[in-house]
C-alpha atoms as a PDB file:
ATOM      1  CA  UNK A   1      10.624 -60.810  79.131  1.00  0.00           C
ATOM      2  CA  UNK A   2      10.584 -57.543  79.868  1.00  0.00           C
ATOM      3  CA  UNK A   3      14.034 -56.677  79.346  1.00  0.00           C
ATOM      4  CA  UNK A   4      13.094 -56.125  75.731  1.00  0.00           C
ATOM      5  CA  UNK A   5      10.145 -53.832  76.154  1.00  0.00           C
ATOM      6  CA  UNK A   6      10.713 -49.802  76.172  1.00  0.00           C
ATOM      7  CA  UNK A   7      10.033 -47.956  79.328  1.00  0.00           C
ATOM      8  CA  UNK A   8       7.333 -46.129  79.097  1.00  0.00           C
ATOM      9  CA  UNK A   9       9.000 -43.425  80.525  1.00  0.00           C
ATOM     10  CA  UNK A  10      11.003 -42.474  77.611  1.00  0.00           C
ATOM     11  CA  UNK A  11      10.465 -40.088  75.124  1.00  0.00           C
ATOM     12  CA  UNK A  12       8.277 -41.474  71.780  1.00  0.00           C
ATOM     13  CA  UNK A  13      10.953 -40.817  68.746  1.00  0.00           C
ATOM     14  CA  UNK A  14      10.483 -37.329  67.828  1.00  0.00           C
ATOM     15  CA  UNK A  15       9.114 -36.942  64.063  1.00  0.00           C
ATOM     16  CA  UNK A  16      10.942 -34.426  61.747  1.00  0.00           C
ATOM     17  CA  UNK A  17      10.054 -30.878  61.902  1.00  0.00           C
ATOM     18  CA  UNK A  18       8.056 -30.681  58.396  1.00  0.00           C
ATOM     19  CA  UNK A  19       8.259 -26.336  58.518  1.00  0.00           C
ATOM     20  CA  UNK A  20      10.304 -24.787  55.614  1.00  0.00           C
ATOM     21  CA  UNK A  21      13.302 -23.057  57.046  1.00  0.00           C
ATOM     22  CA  UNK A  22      13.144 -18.695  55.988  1.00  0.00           C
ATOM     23  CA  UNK A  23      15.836 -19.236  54.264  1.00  0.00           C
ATOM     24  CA  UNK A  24      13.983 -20.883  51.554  1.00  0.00           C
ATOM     25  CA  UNK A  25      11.090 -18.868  51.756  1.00  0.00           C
ATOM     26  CA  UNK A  26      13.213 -16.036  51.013  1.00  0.00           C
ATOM     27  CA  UNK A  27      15.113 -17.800  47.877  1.00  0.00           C
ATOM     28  CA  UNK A  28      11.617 -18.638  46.529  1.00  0.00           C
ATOM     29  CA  UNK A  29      10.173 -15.197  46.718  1.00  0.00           C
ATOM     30  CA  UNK A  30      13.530 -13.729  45.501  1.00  0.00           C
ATOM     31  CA  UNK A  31      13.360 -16.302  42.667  1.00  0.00           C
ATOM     32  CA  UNK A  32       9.793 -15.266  41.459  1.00  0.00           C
ATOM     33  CA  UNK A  33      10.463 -11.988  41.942  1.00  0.00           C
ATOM     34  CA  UNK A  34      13.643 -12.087  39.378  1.00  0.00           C
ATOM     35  CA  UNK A  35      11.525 -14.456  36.720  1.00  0.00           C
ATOM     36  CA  UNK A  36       8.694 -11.917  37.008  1.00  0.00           C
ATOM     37  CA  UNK A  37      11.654  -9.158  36.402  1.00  0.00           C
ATOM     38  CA  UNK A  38      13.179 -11.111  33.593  1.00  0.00           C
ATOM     39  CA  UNK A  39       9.470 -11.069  31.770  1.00  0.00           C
ATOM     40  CA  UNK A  40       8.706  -7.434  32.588  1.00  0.00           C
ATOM     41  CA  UNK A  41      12.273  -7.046  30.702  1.00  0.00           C
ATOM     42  CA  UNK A  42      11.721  -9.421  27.896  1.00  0.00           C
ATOM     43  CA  UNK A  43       8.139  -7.784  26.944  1.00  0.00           C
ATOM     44  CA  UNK A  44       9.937  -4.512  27.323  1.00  0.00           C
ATOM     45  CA  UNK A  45      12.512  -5.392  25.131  1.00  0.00           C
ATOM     46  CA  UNK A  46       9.575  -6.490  22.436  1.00  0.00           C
ATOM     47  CA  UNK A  47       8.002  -3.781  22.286  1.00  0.00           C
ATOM     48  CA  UNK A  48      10.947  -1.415  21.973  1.00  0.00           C
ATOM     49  CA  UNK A  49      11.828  -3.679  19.263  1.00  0.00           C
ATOM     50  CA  UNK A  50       8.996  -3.380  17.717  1.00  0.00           C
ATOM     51  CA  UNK A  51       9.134   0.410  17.894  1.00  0.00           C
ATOM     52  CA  UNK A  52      12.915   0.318  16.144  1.00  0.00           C
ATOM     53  CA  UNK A  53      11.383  -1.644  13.112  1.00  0.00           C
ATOM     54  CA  UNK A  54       8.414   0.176  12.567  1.00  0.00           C
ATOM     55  CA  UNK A  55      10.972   2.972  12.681  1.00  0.00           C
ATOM     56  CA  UNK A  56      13.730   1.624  10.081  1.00  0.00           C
ATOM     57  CA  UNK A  57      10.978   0.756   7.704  1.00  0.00           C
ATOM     58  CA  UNK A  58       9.451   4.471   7.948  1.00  0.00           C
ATOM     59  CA  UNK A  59      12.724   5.618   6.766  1.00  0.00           C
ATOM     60  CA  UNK A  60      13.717   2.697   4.118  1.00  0.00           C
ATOM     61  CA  UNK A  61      10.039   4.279   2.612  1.00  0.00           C
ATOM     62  CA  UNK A  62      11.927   7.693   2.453  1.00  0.00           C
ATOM     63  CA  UNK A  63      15.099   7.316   0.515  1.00  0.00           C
ATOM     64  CA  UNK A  64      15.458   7.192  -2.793  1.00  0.00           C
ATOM     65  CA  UNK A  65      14.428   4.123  -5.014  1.00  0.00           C
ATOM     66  CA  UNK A  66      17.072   4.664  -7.937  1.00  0.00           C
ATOM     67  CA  UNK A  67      15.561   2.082 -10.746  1.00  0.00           C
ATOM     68  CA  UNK A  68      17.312   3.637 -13.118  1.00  0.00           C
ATOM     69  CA  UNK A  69      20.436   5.586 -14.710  1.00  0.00           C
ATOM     70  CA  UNK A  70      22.705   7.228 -17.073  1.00  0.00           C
ATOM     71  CA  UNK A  71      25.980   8.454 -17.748  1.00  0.00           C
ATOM     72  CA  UNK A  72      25.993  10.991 -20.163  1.00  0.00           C
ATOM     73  CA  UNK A  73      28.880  11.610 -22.136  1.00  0.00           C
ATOM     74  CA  UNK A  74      30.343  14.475 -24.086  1.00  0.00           C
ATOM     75  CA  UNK A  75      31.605  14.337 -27.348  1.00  0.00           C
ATOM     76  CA  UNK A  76      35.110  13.688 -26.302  1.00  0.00           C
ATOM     77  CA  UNK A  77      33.513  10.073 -24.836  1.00  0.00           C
ATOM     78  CA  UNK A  78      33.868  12.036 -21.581  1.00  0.00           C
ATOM     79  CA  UNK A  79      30.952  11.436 -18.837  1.00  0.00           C
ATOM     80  CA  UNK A  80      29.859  14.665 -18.159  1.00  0.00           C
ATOM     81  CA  UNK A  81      25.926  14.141 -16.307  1.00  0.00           C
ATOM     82  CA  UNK A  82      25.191  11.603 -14.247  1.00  0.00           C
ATOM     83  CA  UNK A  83      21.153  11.164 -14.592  1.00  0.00           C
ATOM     84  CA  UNK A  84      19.360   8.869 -11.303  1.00  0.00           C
ATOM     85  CA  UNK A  85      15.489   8.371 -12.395  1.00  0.00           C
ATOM     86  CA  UNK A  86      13.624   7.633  -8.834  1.00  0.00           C
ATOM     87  CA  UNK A  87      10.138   6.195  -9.737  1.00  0.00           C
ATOM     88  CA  UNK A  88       8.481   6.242  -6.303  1.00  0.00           C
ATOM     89  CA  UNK A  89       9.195   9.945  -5.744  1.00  0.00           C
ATOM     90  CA  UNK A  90       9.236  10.538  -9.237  1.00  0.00           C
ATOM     91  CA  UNK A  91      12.264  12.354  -9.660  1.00  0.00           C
ATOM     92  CA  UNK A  92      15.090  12.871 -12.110  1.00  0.00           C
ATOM     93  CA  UNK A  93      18.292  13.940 -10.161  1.00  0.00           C
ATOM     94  CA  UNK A  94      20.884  14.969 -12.313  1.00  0.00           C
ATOM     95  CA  UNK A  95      24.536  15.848 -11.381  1.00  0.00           C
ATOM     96  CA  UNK A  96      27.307  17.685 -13.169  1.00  0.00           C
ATOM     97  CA  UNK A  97      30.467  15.730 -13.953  1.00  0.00           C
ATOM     98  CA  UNK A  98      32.471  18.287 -15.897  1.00  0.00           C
ATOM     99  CA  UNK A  99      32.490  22.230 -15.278  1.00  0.00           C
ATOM    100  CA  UNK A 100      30.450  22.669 -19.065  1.00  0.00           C
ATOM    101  CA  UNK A 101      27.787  25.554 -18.375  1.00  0.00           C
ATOM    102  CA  UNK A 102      25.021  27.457 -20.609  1.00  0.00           C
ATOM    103  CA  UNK A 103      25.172  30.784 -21.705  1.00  0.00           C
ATOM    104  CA  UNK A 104      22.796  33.752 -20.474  1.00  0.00           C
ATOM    105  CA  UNK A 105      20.564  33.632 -23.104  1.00  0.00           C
ATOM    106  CA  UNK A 106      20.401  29.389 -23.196  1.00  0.00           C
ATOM    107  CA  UNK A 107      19.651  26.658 -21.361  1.00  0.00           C
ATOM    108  CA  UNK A 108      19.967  22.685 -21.287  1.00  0.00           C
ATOM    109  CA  UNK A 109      16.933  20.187 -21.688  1.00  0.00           C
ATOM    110  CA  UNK A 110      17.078  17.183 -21.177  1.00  0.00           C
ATOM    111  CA  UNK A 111      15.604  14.166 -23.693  1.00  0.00           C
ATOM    112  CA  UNK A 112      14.368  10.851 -23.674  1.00  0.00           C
ATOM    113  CA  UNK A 113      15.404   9.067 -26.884  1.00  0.00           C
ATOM    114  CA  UNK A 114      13.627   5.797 -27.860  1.00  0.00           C
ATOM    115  CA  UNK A 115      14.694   4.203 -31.279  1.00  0.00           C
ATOM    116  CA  UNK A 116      13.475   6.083 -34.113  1.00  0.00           C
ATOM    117  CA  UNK A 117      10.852   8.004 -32.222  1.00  0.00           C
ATOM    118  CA  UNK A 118      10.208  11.824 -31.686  1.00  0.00           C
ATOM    119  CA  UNK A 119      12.370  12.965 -28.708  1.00  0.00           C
ATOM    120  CA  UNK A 120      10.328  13.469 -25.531  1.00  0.00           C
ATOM    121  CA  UNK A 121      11.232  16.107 -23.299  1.00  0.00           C
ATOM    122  CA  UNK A 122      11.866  15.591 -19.651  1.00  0.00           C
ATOM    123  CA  UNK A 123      12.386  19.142 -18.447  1.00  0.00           C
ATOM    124  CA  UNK A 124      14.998  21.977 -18.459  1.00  0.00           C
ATOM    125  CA  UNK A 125      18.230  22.043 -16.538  1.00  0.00           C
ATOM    126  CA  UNK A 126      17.987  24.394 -13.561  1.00  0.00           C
ATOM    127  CA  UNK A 127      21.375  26.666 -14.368  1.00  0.00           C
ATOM    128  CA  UNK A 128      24.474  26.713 -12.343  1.00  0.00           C
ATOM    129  CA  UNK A 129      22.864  23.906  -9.688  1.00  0.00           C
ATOM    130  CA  UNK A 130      25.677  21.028  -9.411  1.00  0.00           C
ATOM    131  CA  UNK A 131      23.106  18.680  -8.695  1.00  0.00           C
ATOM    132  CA  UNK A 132      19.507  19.909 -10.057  1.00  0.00           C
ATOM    133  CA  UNK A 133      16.189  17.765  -9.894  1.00  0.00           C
ATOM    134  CA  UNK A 134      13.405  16.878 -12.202  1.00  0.00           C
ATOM    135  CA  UNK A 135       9.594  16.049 -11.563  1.00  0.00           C
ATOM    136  CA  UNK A 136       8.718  13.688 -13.627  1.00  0.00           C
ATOM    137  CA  UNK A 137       4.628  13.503 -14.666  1.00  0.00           C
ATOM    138  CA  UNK A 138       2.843  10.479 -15.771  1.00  0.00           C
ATOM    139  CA  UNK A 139       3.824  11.026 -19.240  1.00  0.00           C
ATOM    140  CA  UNK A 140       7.368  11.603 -18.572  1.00  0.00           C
ATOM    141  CA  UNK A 141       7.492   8.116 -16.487  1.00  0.00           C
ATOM    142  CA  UNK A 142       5.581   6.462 -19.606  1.00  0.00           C
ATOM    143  CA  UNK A 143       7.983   7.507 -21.717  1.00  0.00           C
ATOM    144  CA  UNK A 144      11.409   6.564 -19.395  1.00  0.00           C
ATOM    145  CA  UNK A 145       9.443   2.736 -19.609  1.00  0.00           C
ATOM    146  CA  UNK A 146      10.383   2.426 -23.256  1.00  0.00           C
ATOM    147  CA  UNK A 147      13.405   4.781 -23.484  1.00  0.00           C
ATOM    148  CA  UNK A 148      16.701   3.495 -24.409  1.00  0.00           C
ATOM    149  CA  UNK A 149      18.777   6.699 -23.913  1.00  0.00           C
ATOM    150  CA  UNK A 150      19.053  10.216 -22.587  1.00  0.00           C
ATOM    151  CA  UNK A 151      20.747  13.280 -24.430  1.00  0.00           C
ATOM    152  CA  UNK A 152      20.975  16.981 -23.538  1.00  0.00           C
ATOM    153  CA  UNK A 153      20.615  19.558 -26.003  1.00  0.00           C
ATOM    154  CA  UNK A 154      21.429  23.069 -25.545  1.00  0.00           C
ATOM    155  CA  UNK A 155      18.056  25.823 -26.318  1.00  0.00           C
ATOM    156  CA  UNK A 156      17.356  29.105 -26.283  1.00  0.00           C
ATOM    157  CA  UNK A 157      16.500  30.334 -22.388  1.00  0.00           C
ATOM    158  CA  UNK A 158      13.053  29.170 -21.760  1.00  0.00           C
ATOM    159  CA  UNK A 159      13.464  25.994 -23.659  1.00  0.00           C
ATOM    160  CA  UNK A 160      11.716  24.279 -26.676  1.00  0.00           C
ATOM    161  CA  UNK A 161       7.992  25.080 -27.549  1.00  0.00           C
ATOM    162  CA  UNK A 162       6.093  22.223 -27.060  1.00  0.00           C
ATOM    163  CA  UNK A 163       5.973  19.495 -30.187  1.00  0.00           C
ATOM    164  CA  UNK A 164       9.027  21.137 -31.617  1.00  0.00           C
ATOM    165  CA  UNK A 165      12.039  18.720 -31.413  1.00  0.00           C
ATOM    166  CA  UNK A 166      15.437  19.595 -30.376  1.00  0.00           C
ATOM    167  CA  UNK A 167      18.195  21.592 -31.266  1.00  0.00           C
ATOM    168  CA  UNK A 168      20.631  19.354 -32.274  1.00  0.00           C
ATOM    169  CA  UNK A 169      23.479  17.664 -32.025  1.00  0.00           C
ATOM    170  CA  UNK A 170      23.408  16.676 -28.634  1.00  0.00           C
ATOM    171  CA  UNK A 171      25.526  17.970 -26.480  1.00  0.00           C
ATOM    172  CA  UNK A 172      25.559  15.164 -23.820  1.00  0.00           C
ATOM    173  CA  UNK A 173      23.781  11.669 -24.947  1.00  0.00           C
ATOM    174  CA  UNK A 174      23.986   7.946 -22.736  1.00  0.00           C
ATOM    175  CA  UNK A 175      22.051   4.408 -22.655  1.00  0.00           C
ATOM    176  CA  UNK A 176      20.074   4.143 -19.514  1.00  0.00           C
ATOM    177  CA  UNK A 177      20.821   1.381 -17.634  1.00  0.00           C
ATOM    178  CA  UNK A 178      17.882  -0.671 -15.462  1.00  0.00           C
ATOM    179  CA  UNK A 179      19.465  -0.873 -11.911  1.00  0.00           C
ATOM    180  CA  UNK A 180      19.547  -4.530 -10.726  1.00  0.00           C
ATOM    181  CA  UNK A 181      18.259  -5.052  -6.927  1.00  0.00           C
END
């Protein structure tokens, strides 16, 4: 009967050693150190993100908001002006198609035309500029609401008197045009 017994001189099986080998203490701490890398990157990332579209919609603000325009055309049916009305800056930009210029003692103002109305007048022509500008008031903005056209006449140097009408015929006239979005 005791041939089945153990000796007691023998060794107890040994349990498993329950340590975690270095090697994956060192995968672990490399692993949280790249996931808290990858979130310092991520939030980095956001905010210069962020930044860039704060950025790009400081500068969509700043150019131009052309609602409306004009071709002018001579009396050949030739464009000659091309008028951009910018509401938000409230600007007329005007630009020279053909090489047409005033004489010393004239100059060229420009009109709003609306039906059978009195002309309004926008402004006077800086000379020789290929592209000269316009302010535009609250009247003048009023007025570019209803208007259906735009002519230039030619006047004497320092334009029109105020609630006199123009000199005509025109010398450039065009429909304005509502620019679609």
């Amino acid at each position: 009967m005791t041939d089945h017994l153990p000796e007691k001189n023998d060794p107890a099986p040994t349990v498993r050693d329950r340590r975690v080998s270095a090697w994956w203490r060192a995968l672990a701490i490399l692993l949280a150190l790249l996931l808290f890398i990858g979130g310092a990157t991520g939030l980095s990332l956001f905010e210069q993100f962020k930044t860039q579209i704060r950025h790009l919609q400081g500068q969509l603000t700043e150019q131009p908001q052309i609602r409306q325009l004009a071709v002018l055309l001579d009396a050949e049916q030739q464009p000659a002006m091309l008028v951009s009305i910018d509401s938000v800056s409230q600007l007329i930009q005007l630009q020279r198609l053909n090489q047409v210029s005033e004489g010393r003692e004239e100059s060229l103002q420009l009109w709003a035309l609306n039906g059978d109305q009195a002309p309004l007048s926008l402004g006077l022509i800086a000379r020789r500029q290929r592209t000269p500008q316009l302010p535009l008031d609250a009247a003048a903005l009023a007025a570019l609401g209803s208007a259906t056209e735009l002519a230039i006449s030619v006047e004497v140097k320092d334009g029109v008197p105020e609630g006199q009408g123009p000199s005509l015929p025109w010398l450039f006239r065009g429909h304005l045009v509502d620019k679609a979005l």
